[in-house]
Structures are given as C-alpha cells and as structure tokens.
C-alpha atoms as a PDB file:
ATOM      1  CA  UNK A   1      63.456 121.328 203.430  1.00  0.00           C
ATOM      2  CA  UNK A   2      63.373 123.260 200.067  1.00  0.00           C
ATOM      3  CA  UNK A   3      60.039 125.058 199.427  1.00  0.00           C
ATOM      4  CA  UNK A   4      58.770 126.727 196.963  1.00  0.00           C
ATOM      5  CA  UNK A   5      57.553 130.948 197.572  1.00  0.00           C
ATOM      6  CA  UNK A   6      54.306 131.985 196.175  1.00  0.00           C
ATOM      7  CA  UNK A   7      53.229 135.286 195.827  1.00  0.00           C
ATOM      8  CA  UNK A   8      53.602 138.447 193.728  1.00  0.00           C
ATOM      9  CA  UNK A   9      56.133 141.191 193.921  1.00  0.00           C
ATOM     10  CA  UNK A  10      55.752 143.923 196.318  1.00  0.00           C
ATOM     11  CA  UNK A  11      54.133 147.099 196.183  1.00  0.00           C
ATOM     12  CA  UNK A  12      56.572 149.508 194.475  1.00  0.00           C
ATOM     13  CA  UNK A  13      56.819 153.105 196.454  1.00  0.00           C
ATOM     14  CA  UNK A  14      55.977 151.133 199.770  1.00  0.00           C
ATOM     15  CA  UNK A  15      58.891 151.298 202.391  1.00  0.00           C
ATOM     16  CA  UNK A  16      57.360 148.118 204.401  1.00  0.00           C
ATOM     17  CA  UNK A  17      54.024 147.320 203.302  1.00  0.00           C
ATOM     18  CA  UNK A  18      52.591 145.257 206.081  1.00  0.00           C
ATOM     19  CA  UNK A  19      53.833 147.580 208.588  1.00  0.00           C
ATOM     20  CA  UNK A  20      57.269 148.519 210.789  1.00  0.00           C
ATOM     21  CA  UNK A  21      56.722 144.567 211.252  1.00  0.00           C
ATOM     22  CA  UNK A  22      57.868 143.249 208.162  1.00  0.00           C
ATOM     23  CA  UNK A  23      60.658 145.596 208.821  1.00  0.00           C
ATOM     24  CA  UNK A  24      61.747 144.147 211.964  1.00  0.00           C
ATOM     25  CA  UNK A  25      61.025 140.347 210.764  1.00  0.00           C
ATOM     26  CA  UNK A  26      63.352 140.816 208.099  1.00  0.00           C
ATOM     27  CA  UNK A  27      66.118 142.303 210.057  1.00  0.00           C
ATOM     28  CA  UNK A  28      65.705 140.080 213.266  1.00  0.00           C
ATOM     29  CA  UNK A  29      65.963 137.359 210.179  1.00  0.00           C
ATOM     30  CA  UNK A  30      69.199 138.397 208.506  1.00  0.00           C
ATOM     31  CA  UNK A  31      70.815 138.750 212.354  1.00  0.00           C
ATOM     32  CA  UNK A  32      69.934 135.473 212.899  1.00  0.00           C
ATOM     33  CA  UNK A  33      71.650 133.922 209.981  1.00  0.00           C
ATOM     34  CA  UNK A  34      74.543 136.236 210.621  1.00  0.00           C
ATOM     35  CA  UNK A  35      74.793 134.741 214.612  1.00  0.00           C
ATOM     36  CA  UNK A  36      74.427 131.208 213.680  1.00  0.00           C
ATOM     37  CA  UNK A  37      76.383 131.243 210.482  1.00  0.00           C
ATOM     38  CA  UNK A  38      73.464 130.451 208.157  1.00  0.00           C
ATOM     39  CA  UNK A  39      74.125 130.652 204.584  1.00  0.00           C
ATOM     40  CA  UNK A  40      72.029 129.444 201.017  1.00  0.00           C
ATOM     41  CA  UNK A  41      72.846 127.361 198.399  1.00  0.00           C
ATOM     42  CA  UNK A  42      71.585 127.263 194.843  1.00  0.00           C
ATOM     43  CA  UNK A  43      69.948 124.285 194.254  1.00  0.00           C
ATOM     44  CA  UNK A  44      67.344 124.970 191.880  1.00  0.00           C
ATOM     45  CA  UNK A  45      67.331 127.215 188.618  1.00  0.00           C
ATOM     46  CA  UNK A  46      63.877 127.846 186.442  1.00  0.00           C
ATOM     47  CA  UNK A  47      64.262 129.590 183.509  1.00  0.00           C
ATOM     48  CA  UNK A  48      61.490 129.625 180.558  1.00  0.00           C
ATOM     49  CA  UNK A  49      59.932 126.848 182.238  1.00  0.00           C
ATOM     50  CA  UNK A  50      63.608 124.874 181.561  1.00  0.00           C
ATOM     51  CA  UNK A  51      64.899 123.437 185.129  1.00  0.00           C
ATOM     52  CA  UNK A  52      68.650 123.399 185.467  1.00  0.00           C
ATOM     53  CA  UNK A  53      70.812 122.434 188.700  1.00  0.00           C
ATOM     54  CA  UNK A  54      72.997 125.465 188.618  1.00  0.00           C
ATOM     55  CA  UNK A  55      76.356 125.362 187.948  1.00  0.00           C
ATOM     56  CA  UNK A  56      77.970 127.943 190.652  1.00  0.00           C
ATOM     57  CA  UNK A  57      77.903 126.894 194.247  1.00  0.00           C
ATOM     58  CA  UNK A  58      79.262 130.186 195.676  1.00  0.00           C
ATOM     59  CA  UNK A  59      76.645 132.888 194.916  1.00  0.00           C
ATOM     60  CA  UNK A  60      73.855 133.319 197.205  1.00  0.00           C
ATOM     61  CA  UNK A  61      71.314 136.374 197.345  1.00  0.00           C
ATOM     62  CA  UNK A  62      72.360 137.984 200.310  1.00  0.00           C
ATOM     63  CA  UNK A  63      75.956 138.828 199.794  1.00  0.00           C
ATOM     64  CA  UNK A  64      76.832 139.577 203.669  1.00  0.00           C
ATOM     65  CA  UNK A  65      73.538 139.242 205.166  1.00  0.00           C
ATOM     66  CA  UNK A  66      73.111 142.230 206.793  1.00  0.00           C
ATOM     67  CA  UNK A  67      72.873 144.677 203.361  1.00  0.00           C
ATOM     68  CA  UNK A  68      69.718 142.438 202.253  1.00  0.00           C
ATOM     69  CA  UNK A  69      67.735 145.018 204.588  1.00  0.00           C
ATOM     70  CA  UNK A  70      69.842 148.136 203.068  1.00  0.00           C
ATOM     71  CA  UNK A  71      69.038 146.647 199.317  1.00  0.00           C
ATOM     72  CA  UNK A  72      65.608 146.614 200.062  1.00  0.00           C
ATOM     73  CA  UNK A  73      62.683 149.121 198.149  1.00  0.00           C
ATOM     74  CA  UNK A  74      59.723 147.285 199.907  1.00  0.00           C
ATOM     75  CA  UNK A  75      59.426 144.304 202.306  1.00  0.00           C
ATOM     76  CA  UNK A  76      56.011 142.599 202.840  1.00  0.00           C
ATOM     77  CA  UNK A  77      55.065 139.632 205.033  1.00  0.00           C
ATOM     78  CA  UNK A  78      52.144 137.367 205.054  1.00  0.00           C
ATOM     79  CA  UNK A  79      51.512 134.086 207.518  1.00  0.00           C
ATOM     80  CA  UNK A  80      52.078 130.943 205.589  1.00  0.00           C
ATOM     81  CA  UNK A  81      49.544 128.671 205.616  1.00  0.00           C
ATOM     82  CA  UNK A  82      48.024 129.529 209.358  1.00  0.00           C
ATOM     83  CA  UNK A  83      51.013 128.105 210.772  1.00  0.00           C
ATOM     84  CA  UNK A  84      54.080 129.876 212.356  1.00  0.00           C
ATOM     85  CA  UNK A  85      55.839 130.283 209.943  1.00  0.00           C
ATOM     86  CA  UNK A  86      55.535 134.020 207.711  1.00  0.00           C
ATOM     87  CA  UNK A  87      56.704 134.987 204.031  1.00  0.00           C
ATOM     88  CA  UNK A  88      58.945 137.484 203.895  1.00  0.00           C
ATOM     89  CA  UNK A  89      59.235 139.067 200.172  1.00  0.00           C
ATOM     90  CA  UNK A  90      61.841 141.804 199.823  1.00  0.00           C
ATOM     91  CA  UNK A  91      61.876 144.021 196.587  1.00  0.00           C
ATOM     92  CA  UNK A  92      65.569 144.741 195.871  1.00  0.00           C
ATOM     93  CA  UNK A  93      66.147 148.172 194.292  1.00  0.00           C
ATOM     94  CA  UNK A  94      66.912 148.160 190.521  1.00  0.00           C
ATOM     95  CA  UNK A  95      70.374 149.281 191.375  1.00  0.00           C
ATOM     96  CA  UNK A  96      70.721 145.698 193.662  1.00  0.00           C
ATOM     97  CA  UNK A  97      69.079 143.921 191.566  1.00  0.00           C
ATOM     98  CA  UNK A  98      71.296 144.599 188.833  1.00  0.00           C
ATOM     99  CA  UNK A  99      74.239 144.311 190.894  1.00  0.00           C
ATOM    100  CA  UNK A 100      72.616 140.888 191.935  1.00  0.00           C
ATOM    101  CA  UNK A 101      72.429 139.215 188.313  1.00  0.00           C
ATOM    102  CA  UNK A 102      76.088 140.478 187.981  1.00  0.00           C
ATOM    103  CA  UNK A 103      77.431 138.799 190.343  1.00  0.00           C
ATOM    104  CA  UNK A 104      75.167 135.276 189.258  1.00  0.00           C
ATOM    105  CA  UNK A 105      76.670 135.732 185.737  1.00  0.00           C
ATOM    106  CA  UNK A 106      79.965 136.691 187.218  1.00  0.00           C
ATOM    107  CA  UNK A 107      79.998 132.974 189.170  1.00  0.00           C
ATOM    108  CA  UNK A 108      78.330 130.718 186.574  1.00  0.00           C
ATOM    109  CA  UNK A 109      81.049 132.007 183.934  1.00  0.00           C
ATOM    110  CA  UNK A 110      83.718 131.214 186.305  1.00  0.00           C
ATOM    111  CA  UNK A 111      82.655 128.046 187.279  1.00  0.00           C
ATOM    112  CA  UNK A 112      82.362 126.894 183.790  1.00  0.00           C
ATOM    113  CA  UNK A 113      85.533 128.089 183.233  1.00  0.00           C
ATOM    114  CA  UNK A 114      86.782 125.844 185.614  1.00  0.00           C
ATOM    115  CA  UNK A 115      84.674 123.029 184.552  1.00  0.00           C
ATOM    116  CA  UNK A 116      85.535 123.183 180.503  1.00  0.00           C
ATOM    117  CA  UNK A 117      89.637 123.822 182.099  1.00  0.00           C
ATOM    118  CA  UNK A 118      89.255 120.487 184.190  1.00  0.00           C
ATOM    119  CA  UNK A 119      87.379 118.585 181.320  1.00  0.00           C
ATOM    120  CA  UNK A 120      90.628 120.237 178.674  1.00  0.00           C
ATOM    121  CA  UNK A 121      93.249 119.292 181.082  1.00  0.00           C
ATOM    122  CA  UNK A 122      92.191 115.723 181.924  1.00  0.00           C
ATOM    123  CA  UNK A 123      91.674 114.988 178.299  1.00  0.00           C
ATOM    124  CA  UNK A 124      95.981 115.948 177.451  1.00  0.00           C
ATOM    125  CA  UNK A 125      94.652 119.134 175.343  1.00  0.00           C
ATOM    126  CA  UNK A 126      97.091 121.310 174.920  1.00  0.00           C
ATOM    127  CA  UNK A 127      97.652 124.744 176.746  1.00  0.00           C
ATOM    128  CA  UNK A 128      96.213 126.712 173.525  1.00  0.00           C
ATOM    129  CA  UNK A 129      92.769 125.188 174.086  1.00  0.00           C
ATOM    130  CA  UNK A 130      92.944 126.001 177.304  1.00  0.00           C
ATOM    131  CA  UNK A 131      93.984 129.141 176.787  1.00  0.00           C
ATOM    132  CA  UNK A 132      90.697 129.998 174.111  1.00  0.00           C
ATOM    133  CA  UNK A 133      88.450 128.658 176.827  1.00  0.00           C
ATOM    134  CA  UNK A 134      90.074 131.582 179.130  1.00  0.00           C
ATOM    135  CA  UNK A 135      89.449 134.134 176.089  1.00  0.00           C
ATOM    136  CA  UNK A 136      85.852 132.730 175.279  1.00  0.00           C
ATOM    137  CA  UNK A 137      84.705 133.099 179.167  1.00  0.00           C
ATOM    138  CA  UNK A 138      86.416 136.745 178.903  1.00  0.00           C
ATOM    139  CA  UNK A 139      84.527 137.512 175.897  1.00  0.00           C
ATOM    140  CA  UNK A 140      81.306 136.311 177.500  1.00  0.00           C
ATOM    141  CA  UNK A 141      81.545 138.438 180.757  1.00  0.00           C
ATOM    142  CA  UNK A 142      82.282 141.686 178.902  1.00  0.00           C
ATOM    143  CA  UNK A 143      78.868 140.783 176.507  1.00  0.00           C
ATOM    144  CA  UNK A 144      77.032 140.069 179.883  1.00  0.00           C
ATOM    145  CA  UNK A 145      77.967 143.026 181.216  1.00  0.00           C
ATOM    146  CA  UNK A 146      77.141 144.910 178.288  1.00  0.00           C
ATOM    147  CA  UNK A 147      73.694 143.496 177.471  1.00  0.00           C
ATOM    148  CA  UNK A 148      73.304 144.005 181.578  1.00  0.00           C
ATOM    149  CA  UNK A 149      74.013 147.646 181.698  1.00  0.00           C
ATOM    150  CA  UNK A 150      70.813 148.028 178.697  1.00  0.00           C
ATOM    151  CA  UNK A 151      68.545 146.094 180.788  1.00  0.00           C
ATOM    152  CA  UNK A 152      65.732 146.319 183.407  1.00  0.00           C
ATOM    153  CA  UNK A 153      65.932 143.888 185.802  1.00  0.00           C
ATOM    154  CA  UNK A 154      63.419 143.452 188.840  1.00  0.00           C
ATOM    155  CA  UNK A 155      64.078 140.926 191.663  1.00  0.00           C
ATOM    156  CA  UNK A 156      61.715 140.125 194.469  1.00  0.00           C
ATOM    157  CA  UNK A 157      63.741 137.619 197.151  1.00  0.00           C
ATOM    158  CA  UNK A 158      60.939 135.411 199.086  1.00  0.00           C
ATOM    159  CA  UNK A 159      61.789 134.017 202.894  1.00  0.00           C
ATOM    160  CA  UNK A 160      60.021 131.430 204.207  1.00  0.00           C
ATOM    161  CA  UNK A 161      60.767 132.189 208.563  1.00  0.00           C
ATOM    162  CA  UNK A 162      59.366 131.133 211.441  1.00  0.00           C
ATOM    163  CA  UNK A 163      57.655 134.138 213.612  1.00  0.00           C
ATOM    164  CA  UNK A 164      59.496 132.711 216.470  1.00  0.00           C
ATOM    165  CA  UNK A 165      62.675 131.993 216.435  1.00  0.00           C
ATOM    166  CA  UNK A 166      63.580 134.215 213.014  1.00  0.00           C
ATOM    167  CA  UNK A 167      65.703 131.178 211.311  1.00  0.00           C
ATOM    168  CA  UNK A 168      64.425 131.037 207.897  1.00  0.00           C
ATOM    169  CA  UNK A 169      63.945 127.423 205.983  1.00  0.00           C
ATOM    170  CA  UNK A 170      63.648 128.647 202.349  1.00  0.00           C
ATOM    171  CA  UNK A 171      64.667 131.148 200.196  1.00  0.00           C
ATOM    172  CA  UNK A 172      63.610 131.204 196.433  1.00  0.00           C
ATOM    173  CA  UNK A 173      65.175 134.571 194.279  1.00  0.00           C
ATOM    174  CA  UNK A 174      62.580 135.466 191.350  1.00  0.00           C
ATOM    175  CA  UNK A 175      64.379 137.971 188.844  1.00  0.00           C
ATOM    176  CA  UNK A 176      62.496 139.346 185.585  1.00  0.00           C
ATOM    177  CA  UNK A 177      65.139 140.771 183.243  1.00  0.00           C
ATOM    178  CA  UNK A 178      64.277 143.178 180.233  1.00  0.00           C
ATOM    179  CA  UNK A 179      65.813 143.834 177.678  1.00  0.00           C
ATOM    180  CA  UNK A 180      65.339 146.751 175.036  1.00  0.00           C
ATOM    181  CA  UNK A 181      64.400 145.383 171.118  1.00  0.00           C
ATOM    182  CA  UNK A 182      67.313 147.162 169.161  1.00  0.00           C
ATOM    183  CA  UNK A 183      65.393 149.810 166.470  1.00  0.00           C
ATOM    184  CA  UNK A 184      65.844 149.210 162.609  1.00  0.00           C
ATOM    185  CA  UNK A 185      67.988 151.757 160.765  1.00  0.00           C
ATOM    186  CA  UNK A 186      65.937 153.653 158.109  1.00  0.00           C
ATOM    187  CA  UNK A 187      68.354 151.106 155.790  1.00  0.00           C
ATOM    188  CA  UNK A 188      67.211 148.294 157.042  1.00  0.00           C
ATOM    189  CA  UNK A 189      64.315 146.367 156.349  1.00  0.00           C
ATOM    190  CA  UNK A 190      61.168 145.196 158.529  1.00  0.00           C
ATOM    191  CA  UNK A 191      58.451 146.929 160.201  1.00  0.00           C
ATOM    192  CA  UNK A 192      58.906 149.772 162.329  1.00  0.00           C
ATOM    193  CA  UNK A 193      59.517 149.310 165.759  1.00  0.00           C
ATOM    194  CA  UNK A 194      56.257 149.744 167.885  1.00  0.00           C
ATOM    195  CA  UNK A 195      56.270 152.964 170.526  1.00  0.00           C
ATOM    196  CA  UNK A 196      57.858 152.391 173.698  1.00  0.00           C
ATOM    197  CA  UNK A 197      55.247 151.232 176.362  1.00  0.00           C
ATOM    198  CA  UNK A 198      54.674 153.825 179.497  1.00  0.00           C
ATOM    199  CA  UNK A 199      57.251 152.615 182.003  1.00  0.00           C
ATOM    200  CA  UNK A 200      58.351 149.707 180.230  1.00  0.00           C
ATOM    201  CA  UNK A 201      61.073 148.471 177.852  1.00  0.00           C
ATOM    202  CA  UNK A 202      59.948 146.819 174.708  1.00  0.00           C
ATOM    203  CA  UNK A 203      61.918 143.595 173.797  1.00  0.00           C
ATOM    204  CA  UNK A 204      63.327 140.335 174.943  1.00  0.00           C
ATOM    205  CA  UNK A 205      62.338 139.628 178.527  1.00  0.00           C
ATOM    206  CA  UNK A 206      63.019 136.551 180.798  1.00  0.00           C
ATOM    207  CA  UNK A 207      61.874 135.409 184.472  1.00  0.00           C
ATOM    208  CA  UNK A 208      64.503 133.285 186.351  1.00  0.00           C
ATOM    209  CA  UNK A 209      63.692 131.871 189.766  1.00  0.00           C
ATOM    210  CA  UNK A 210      66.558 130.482 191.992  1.00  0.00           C
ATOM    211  CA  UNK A 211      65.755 128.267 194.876  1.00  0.00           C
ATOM    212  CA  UNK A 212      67.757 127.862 198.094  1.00  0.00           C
ATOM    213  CA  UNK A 213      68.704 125.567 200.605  1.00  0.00           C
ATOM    214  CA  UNK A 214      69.484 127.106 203.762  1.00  0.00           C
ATOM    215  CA  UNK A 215      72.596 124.948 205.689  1.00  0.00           C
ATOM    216  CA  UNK A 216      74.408 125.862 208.673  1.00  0.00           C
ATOM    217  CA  UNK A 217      77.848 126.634 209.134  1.00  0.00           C
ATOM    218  CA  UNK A 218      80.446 123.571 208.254  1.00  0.00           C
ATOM    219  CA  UNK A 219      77.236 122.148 206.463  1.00  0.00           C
ATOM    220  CA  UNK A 220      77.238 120.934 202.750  1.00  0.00           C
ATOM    221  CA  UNK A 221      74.424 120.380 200.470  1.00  0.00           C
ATOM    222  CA  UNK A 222      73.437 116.632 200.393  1.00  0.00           C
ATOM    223  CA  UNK A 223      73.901 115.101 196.917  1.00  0.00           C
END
C-alpha cells in the first residue's frame, strides 16, 4: 500500500537525531531489503502541485541499498500513528542529493528517448528524425547537468517500517532544488538584483516529491 510521509526535514548538523536508534532502524531496514530483494518503484511524481505518473521505471532512491545509510547527514524516526510501524526520514548530504536528481534526470531523458524513438519508428519517419530526437535528448542532459552543477538541492527520503520486522511499506523522496537568479549586466535593463540571503540562493526554486511502491523480487507494479 502506497502512503503518503509527513513530516519536515531533519535537523541539519545532527548525526541521528532520535538517538543511535534511528541509526540502527535505518540500517537493520536497508539489510532487510537487501536479504529479501526489496526494491521501489516510482509511482507518483508532485511537482508545483502538478501530479504526473513518471516516466522512468528504473530509478529508485537507494541506488544499492546499503549506501542510503553512507549518504545520510541526519536520520530521525518517529512512531506512526501509535501503531508499529515508525518513520524513518533520512537527510541525504548535498553531495547525494545532487548526485540523486542526476541520476532522475539521467533516466527520465532516456526513457523519453525511447518513447519519442518508438512513437518515430512506428509512424515510418525516417532515420533523420530519429536521429534529432537522439541530438535533442543530448542537448537536454548536458543543460541539466549544467543548470544542476549551479544549484542547491536538499532531499529528505521518508520510510514508512515496521519496528518489528524492519520491511518498509512506503517510501516517498521530497527534493527542494534552488536555483541562483542570473545578475543583470550594468547594460542591461531592470532592477538590481536584491542581496544574496544568509545561507540561501536567491532565484527559481522547486519542491518535487516522488512516491514509491515497495515490490519484492520478480514483482511488477500492478497497472
């Protein structure tokens, strides 16, 4: 069952807010998925209050499961509910959590490359068109990665788990990108571009939150 995470980011500068217990949750967790071949699948994207089915089916936010736990600035756990179950939120460093949206851009390109390919191909285009959807995609990953190395990007990843038995039954990935406002030349005209807040970029910013099914091994998504 697909669930929602509530909650706000963790404590920045805290190893494992909560206590060595979040710690151990989170590992027991990923060992767990790792032993029974437990793995996530996009279902879900919310962006600007726009939600989208996702196009790639291959990304999840682990990676291999066991580097969540390296990735990790802060980890924090609260009891859902007064059930069993717990929320785990990990705080991914702002080196993973670049490293993170990469590889998200990295798969959604690719799979609409394969998409607008199959669409071109089983319409009798011609191998130019095919060929400019190659060079379009290639152009958009190198502008990704370019407006990705200016940006701040935050990402808290939210596990719902049961105390118990470690096997999680959610996983939602909320991501808050910045990006710096370009300054006007002396040339050009406009108003001047306001100071730079303490700690913060000034300019475009977005919040993107991914939610996850979690299947088992030789498992696929219902439709």
């Amino acid at each position: 069952m697909l669930a929602v995470l509530s909650g706000g980011p963790a404590s920045a500068g805290c190893s494992f807010a909560g206590g060595e217990d979040a710690g151990r949750l989170l590992e027991k967790t990923l060992a767990v998925m790792e032993e029974r071949g437990l793995s996530s699948v996009p279902v879900e994207t919310d962006a600007g209050g726009l939600t989208v089915e996702p196009r790639a089916r291959e990304w999840n936010p682990f990676g291999e499961a066991a580097d969540l736990a390296k990735q990790a600035a802060a980890v924090t756990v609260t009891r859902a509910g007064g059930g069993q179950d717990a929320l785990l939120a990990v705080e991914l460093t702002p080196e993973a959590a670049k490293a993170l949206l990469g590889r998200r851009l990295e798969a959604e390109l690719e799979a609409i490359r394969r998409q607008s390919a199959g669409l071109a191909a089983s319409g009798g285009a011609e191998n130019e068109l095919v060929r400019r959807i190659d060079r379009r995609i290639d152009d958009a990953k190198r502008e990704a990665a370019a407006l990705l190395a200016e940006a701040e990007v935050e990402t808290v990843i939210r596990l719902r788990v049961d105390r118990r038995s470690a096997v999680p039954s959610a996983v939602c990935a909320e991501t808050r990108i910045v990006r710096p406002a370009k300054a006007l030349s002396a040339a050009e005209d406009g108003p001047p571009a306001e100071p730079r807040p303490a700690g913060r970029t000034p300019g475009w910013q977005e919040t993107i939150i991914d939610n996850f099914l979690v299947i088992g091994q030789g498992e696929e998504r219902e439709p």
